[in-house]
PDB file of N, CA and C in Angstrom:
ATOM      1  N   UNK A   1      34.568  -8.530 -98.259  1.00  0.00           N
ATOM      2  CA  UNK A   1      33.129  -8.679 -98.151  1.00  0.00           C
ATOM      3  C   UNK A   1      32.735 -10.161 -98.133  1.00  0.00           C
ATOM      4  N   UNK A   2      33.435 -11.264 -98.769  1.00  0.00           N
ATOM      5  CA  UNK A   2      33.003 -12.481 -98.825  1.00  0.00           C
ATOM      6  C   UNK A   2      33.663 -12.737 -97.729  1.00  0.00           C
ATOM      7  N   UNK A   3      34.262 -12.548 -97.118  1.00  0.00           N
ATOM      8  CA  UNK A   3      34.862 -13.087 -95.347  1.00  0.00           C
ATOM      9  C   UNK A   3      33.851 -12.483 -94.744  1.00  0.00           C
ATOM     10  N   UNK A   4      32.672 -11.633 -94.898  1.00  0.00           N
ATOM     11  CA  UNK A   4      31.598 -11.260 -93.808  1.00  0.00           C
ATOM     12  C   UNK A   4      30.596 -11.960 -94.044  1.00  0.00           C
ATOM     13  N   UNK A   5      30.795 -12.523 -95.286  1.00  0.00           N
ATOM     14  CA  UNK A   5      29.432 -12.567 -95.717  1.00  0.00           C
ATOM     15  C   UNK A   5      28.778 -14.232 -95.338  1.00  0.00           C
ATOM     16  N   UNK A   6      30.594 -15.050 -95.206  1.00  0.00           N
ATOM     17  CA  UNK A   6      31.051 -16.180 -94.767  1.00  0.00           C
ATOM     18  C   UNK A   6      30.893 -16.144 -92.763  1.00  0.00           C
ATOM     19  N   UNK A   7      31.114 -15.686 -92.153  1.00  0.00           N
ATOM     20  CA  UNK A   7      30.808 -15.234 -91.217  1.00  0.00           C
ATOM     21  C   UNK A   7      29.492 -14.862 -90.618  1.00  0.00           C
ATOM     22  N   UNK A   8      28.274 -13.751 -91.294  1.00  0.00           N
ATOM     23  CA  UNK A   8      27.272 -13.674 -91.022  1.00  0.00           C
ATOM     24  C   UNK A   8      26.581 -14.900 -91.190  1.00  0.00           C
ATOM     25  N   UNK A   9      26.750 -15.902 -92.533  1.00  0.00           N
ATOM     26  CA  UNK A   9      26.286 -17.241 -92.528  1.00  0.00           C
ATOM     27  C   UNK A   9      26.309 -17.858 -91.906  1.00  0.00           C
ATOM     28  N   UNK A  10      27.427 -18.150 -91.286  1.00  0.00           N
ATOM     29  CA  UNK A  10      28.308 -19.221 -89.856  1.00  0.00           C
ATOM     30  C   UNK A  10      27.049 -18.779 -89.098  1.00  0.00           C
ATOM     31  N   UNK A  11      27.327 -17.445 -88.406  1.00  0.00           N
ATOM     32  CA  UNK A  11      26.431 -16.991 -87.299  1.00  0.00           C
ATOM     33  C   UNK A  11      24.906 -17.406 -87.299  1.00  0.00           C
ATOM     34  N   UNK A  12      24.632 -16.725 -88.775  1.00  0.00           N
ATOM     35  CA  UNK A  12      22.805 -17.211 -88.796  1.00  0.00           C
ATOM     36  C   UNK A  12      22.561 -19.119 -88.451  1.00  0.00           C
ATOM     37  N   UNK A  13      23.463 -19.696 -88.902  1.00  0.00           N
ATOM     38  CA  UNK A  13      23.249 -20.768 -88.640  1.00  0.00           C
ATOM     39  C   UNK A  13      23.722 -21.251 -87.178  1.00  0.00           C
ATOM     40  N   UNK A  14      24.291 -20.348 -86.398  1.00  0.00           N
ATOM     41  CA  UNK A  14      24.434 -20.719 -84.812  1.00  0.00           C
ATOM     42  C   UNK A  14      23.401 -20.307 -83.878  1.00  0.00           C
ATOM     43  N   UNK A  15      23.033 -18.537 -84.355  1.00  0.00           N
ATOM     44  CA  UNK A  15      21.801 -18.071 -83.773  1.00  0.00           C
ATOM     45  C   UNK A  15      20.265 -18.458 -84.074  1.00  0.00           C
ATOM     46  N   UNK A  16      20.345 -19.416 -85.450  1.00  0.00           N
ATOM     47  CA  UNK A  16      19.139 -19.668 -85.430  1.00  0.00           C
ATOM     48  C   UNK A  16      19.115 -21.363 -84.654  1.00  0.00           C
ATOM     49  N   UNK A  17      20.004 -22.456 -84.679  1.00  0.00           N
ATOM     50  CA  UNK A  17      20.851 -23.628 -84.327  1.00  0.00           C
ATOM     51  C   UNK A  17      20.021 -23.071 -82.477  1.00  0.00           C
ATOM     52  N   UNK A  18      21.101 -22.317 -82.430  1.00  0.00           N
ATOM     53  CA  UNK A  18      20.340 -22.159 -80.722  1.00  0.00           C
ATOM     54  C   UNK A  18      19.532 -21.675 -80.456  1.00  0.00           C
ATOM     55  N   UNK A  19      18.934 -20.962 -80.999  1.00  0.00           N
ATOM     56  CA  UNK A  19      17.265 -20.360 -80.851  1.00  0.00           C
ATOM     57  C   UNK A  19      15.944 -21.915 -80.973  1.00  0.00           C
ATOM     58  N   UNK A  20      16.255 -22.728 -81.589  1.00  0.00           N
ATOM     59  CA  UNK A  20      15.832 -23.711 -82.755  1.00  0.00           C
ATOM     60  C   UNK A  20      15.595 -24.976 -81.028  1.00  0.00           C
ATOM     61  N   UNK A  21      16.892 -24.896 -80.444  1.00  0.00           N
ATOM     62  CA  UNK A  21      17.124 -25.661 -79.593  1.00  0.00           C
ATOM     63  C   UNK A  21      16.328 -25.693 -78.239  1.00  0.00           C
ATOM     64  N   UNK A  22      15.951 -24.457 -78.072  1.00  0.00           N
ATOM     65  CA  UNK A  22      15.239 -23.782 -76.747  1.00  0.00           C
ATOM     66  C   UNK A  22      13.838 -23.354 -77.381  1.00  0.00           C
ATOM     67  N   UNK A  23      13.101 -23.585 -78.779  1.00  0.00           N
ATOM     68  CA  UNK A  23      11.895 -23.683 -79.132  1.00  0.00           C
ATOM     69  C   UNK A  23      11.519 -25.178 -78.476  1.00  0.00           C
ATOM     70  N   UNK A  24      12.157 -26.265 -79.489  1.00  0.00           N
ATOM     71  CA  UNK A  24      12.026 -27.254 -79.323  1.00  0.00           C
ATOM     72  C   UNK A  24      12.283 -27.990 -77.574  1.00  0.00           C
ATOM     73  N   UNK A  25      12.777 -27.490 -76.758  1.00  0.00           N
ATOM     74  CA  UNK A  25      12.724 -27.898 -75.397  1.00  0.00           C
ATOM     75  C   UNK A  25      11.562 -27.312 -75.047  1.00  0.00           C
ATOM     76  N   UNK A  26      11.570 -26.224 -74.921  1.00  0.00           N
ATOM     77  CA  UNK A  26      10.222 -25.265 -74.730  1.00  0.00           C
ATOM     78  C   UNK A  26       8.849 -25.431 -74.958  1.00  0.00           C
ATOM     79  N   UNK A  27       8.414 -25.541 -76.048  1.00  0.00           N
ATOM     80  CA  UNK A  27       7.383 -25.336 -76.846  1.00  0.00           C
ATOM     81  C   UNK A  27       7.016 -27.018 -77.235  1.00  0.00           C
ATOM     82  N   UNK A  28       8.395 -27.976 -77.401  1.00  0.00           N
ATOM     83  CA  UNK A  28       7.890 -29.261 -78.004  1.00  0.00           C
ATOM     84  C   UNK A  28       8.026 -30.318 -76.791  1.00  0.00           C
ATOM     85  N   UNK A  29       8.793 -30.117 -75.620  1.00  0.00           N
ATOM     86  CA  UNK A  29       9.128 -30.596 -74.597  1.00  0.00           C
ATOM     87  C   UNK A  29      10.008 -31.493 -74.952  1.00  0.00           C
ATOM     88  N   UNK A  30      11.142 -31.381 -75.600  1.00  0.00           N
ATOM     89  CA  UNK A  30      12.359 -31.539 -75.830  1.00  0.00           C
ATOM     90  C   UNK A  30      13.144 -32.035 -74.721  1.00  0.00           C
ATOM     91  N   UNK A  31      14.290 -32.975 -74.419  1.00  0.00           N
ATOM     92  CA  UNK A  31      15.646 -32.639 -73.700  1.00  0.00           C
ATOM     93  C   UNK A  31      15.803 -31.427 -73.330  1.00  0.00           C
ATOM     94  N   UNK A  32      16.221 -30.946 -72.144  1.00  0.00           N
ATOM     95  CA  UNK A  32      16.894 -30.011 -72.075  1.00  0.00           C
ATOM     96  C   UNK A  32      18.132 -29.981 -72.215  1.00  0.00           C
ATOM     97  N   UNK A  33      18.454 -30.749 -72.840  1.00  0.00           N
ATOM     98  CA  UNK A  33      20.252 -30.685 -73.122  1.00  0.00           C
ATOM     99  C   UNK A  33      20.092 -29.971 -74.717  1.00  0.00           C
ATOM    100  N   UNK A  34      18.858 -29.756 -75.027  1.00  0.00           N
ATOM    101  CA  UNK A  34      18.905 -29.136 -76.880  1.00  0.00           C
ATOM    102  C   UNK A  34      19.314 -27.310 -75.829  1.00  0.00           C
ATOM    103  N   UNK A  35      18.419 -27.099 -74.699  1.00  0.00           N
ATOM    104  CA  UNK A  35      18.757 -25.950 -74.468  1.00  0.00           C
ATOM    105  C   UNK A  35      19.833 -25.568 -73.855  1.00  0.00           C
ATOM    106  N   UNK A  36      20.599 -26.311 -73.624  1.00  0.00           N
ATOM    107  CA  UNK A  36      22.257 -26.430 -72.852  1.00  0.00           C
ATOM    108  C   UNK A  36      22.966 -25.987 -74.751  1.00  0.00           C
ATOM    109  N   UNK A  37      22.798 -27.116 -75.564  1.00  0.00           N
ATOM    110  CA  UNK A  37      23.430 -26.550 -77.188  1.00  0.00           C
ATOM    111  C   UNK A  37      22.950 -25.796 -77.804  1.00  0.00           C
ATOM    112  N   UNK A  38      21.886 -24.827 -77.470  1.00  0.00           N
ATOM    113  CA  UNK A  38      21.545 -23.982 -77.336  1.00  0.00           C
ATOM    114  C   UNK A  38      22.380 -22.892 -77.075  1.00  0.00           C
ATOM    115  N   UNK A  39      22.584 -22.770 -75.405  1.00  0.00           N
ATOM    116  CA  UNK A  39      23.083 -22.185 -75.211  1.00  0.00           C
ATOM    117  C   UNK A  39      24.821 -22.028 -75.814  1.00  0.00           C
ATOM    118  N   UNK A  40      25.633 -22.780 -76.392  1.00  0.00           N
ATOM    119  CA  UNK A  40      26.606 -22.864 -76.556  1.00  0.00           C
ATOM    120  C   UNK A  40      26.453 -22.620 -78.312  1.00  0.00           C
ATOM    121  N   UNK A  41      25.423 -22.416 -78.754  1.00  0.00           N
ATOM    122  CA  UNK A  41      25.440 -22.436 -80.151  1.00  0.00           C
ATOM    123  C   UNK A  41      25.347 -20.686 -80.557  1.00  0.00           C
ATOM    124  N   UNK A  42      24.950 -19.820 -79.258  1.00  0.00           N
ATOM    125  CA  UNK A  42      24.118 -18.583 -78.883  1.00  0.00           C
ATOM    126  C   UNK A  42      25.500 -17.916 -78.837  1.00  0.00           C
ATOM    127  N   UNK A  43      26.530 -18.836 -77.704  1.00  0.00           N
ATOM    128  CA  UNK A  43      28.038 -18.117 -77.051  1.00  0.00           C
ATOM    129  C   UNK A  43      28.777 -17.847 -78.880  1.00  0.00           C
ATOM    130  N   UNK A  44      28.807 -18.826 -79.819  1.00  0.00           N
ATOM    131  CA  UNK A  44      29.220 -19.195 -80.811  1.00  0.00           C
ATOM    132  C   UNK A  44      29.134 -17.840 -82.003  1.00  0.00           C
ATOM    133  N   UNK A  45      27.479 -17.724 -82.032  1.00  0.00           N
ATOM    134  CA  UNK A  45      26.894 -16.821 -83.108  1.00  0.00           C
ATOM    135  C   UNK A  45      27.330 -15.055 -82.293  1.00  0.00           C
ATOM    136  N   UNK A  46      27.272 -15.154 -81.135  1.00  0.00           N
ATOM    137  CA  UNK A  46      27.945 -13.870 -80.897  1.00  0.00           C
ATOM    138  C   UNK A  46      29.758 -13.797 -80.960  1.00  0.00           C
ATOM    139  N   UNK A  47      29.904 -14.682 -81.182  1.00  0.00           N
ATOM    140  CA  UNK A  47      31.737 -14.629 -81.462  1.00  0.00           C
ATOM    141  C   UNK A  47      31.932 -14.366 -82.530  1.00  0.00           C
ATOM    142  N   UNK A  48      31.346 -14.932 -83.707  1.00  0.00           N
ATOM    143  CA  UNK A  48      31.295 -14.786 -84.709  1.00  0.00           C
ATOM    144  C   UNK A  48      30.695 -13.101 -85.572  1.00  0.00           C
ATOM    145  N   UNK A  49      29.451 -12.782 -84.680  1.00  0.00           N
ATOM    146  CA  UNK A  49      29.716 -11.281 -85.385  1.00  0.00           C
ATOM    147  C   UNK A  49      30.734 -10.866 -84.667  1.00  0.00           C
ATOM    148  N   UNK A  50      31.866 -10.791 -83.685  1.00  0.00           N
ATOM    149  CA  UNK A  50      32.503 -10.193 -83.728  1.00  0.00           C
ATOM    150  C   UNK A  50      33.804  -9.571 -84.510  1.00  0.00           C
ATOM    151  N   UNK A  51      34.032 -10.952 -85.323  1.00  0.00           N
ATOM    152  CA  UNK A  51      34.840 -10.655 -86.672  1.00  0.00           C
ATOM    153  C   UNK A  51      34.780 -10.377 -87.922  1.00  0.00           C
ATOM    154  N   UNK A  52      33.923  -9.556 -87.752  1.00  0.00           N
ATOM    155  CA  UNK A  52      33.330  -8.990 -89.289  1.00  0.00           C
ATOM    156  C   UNK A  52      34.535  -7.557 -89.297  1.00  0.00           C
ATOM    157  N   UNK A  53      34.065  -7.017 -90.276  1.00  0.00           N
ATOM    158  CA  UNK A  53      34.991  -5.728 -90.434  1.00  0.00           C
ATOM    159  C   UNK A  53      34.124  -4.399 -90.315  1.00  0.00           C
ATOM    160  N   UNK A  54      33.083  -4.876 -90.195  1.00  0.00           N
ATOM    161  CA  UNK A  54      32.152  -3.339 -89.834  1.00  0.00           C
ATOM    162  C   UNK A  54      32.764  -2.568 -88.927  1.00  0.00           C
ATOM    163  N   UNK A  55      33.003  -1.126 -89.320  1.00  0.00           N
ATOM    164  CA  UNK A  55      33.475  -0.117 -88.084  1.00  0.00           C
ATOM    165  C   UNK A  55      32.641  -0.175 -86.787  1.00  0.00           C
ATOM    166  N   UNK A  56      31.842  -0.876 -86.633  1.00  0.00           N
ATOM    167  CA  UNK A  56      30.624  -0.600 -85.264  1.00  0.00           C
ATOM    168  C   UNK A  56      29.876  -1.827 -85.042  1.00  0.00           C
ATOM    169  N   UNK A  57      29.472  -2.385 -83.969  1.00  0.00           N
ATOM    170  CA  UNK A  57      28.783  -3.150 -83.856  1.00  0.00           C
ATOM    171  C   UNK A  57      27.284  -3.199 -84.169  1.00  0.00           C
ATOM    172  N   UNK A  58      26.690  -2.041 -84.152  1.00  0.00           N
ATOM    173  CA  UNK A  58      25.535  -1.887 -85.146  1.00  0.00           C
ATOM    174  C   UNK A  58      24.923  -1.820 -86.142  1.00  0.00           C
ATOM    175  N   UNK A  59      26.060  -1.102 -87.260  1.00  0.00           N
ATOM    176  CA  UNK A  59      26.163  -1.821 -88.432  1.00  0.00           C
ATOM    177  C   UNK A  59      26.496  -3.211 -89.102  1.00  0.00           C
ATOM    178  N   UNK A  60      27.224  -4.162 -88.147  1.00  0.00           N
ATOM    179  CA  UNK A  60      27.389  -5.270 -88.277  1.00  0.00           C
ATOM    180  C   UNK A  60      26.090  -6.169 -87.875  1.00  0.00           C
ATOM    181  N   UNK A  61      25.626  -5.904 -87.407  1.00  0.00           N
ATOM    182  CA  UNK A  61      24.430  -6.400 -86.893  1.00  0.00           C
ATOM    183  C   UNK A  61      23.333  -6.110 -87.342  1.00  0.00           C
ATOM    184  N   UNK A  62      23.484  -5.009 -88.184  1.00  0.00           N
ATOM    185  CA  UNK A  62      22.248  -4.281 -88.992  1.00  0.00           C
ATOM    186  C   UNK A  62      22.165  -5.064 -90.449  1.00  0.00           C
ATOM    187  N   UNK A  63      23.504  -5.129 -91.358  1.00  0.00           N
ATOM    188  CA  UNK A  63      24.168  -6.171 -92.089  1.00  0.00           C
ATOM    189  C   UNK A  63      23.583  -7.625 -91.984  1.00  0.00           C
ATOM    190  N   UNK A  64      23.814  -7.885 -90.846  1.00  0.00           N
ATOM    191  CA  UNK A  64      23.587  -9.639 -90.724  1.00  0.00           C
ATOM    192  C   UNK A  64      22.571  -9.559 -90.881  1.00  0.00           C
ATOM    193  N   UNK A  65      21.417  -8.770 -90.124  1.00  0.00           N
ATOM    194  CA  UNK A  65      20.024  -8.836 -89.908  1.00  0.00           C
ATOM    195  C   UNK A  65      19.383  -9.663 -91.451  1.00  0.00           C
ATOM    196  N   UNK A  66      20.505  -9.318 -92.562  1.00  0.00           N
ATOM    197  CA  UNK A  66      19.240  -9.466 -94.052  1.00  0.00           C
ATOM    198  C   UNK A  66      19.599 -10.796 -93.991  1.00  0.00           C
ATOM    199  N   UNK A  67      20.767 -11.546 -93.856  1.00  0.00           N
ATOM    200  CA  UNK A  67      21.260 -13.037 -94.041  1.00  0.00           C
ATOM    201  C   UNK A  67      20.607 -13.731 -93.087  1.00  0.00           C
ATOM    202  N   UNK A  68      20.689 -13.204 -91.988  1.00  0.00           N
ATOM    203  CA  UNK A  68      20.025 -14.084 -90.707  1.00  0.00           C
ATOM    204  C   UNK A  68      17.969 -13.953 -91.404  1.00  0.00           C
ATOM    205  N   UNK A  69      17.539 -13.526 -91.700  1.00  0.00           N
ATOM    206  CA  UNK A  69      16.175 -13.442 -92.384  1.00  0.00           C
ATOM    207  C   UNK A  69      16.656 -14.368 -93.606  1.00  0.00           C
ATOM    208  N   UNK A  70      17.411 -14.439 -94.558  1.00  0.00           N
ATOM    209  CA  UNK A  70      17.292 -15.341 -95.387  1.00  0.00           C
ATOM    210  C   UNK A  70      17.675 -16.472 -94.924  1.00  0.00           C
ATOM    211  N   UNK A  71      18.410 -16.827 -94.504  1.00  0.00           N
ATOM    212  CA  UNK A  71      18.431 -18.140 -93.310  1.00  0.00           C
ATOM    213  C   UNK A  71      17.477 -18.640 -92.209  1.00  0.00           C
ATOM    214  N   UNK A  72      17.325 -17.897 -92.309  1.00  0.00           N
ATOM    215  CA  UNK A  72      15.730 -17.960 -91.525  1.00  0.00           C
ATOM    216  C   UNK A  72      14.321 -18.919 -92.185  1.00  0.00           C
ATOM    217  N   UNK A  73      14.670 -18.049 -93.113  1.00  0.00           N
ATOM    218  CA  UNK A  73      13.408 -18.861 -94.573  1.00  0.00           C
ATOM    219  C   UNK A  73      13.979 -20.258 -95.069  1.00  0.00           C
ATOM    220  N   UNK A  74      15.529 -20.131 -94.909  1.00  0.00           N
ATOM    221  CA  UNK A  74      16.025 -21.395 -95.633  1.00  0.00           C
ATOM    222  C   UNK A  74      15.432 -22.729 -94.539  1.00  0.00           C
ATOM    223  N   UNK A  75      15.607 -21.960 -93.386  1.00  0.00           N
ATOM    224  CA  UNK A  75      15.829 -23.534 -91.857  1.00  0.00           C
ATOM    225  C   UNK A  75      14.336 -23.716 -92.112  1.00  0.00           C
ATOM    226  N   UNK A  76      13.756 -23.190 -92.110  1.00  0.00           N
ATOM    227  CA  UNK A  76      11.983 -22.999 -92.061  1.00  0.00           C
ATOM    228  C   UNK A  76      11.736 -24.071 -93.422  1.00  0.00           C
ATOM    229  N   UNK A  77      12.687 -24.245 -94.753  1.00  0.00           N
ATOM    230  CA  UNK A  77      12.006 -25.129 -95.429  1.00  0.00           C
ATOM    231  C   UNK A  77      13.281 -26.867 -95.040  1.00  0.00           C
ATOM    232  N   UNK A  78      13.989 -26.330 -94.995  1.00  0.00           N
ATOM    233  CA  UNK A  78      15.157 -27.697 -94.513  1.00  0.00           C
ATOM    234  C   UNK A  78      15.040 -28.045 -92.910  1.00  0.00           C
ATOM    235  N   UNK A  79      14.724 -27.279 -92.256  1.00  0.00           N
ATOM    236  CA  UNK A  79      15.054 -28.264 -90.513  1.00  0.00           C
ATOM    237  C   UNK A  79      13.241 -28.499 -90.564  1.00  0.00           C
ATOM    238  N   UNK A  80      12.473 -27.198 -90.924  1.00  0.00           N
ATOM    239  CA  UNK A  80      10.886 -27.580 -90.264  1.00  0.00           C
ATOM    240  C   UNK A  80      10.281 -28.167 -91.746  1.00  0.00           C
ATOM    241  N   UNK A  81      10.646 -28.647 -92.960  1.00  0.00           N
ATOM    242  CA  UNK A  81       9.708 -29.081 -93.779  1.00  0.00           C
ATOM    243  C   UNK A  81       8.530 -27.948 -94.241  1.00  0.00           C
ATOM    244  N   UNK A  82       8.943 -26.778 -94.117  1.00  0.00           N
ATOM    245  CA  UNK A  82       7.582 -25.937 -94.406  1.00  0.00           C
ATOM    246  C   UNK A  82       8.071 -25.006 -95.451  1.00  0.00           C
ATOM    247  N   UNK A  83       7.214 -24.724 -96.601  1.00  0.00           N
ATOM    248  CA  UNK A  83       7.235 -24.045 -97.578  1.00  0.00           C
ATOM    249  C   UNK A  83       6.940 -23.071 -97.320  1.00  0.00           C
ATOM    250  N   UNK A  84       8.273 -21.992 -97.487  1.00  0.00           N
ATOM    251  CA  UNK A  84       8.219 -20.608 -97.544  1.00  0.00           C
ATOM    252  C   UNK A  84       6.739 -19.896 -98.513  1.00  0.00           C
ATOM    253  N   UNK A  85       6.693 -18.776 -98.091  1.00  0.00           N
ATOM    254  CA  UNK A  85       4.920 -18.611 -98.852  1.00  0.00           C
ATOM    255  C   UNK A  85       6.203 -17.635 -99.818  1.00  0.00           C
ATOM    256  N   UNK A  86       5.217 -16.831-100.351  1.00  0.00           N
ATOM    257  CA  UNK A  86       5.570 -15.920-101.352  1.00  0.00           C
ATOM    258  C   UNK A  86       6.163 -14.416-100.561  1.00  0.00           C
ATOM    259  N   UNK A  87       5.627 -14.056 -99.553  1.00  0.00           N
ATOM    260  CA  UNK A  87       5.678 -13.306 -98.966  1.00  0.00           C
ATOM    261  C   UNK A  87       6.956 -13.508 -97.720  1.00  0.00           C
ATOM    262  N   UNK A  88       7.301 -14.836 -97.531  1.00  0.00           N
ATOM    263  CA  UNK A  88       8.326 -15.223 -96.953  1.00  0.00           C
ATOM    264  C   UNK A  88       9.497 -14.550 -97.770  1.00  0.00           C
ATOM    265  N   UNK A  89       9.440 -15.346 -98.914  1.00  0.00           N
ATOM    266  CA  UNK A  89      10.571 -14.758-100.150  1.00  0.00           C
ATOM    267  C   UNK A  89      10.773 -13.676-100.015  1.00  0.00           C
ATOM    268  N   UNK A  90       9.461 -12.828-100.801  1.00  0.00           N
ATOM    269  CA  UNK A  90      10.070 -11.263-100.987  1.00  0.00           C
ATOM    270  C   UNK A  90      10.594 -10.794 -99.428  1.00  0.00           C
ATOM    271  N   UNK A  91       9.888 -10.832 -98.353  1.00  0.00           N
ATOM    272  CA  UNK A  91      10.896 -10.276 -96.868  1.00  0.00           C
ATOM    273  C   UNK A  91      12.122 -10.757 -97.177  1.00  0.00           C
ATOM    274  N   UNK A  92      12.730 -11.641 -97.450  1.00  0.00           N
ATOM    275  CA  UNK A  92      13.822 -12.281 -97.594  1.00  0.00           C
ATOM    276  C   UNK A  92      14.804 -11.545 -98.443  1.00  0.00           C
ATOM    277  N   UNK A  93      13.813 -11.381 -99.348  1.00  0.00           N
ATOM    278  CA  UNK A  93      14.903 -10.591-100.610  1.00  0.00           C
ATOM    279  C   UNK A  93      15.227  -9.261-100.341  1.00  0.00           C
ATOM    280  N   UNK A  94      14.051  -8.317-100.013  1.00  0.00           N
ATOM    281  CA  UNK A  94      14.280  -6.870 -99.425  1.00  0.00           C
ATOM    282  C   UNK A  94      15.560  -7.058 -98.271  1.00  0.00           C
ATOM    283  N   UNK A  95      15.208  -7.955 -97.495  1.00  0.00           N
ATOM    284  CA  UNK A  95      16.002  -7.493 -96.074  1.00  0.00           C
ATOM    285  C   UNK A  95      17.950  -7.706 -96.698  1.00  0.00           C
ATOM    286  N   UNK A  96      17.806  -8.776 -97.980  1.00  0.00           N
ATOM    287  CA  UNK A  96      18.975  -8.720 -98.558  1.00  0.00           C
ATOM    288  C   UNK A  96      19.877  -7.596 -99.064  1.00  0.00           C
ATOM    289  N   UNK A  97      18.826  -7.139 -99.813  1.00  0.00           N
ATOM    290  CA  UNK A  97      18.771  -5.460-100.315  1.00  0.00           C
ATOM    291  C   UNK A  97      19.236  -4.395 -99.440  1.00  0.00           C
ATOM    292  N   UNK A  98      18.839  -4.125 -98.431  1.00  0.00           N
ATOM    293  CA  UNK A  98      19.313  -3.559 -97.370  1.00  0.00           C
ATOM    294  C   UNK A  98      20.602  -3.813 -96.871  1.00  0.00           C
ATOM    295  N   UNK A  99      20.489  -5.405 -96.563  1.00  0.00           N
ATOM    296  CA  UNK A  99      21.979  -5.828 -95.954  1.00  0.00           C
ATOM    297  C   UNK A  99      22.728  -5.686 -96.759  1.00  0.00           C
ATOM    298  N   UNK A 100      23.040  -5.265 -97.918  1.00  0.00           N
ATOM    299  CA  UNK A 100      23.831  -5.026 -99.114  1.00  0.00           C
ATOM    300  C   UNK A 100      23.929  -3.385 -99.345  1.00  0.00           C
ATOM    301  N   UNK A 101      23.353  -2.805 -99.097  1.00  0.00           N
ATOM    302  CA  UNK A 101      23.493  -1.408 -98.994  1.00  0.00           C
ATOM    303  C   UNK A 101      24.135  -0.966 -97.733  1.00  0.00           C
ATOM    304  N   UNK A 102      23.795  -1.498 -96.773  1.00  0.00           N
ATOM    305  CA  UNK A 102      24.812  -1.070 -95.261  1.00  0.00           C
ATOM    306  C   UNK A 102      26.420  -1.601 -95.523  1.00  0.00           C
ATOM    307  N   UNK A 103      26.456  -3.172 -96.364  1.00  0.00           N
ATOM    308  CA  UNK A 103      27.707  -3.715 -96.099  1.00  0.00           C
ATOM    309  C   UNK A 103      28.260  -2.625 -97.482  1.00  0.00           C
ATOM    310  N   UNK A 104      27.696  -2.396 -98.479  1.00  0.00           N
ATOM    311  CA  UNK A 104      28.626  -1.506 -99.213  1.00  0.00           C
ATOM    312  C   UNK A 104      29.145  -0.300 -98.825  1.00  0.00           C
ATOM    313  N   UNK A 105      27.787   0.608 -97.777  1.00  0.00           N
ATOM    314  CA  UNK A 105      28.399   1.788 -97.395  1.00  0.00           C
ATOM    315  C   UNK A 105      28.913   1.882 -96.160  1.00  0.00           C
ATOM    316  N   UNK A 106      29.029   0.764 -95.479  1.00  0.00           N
ATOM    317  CA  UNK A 106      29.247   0.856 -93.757  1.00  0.00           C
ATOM    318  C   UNK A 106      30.773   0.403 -93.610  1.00  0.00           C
ATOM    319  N   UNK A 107      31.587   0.074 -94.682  1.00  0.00           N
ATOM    320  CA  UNK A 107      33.345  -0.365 -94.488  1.00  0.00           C
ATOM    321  C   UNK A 107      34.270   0.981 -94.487  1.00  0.00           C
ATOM    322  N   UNK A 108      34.689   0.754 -93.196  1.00  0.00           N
ATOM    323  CA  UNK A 108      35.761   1.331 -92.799  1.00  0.00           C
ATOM    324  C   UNK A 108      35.289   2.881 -92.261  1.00  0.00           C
ATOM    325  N   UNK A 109      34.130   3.048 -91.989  1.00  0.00           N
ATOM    326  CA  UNK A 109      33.253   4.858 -91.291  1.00  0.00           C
ATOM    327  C   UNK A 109      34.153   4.670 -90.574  1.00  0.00           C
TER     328      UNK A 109
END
């Protein structure tokens, strides 16, 4: 479980890394070379769920979903300077809750 859990982390920080990259070209008029590492940060975070141990790719992905939301809240106060509200948190914590109930019952179906 700590090799997924090491893994879904990696990922949240590639899928949000390249998501992050193609806001900022987009939306801030950025380089487009952020959306070129972007794109290579995107190839990255899908390699990476692929080595989880979930029997299915939907449960693995259902799993990540709570880390990639708490990583989510984390980049939001470390890359953008913005204070998570209260309501940031608790989503954060539930979606943990969940991702912890799939990764306990979803090994080896």
């Amino acid at each position: 479980m700590i090799r997924d859990l090491c893994l879904f982390a990696l990922a949240a920080l590639a899928e949000i890394g390249g998501c992050f990259g193609f806001w900022r070209w987009l939306r801030n008029g950025a380089s487009p070379w952020l959306a070129g590492g972007g794109l290579v940060l995107l190839a990255v975070f899908a390699v990476l769920l692929t080595r989880t141990h979930a029997s299915a790719a939907g449960r693995s992905f259902a799993a990540y979903g709570g880390i990639y939301i708490l990583f989510s809240v984390l980049w939001l106060r470390v890359a953008e300077g913005e204070r998570p509200s209260v309501t940031d948190i608790a989503g954060a914590v539930l979606s943990l809750v969940g991702a912890g109930v799939i990764m306990a019952g979803g090994r080896g179906q």
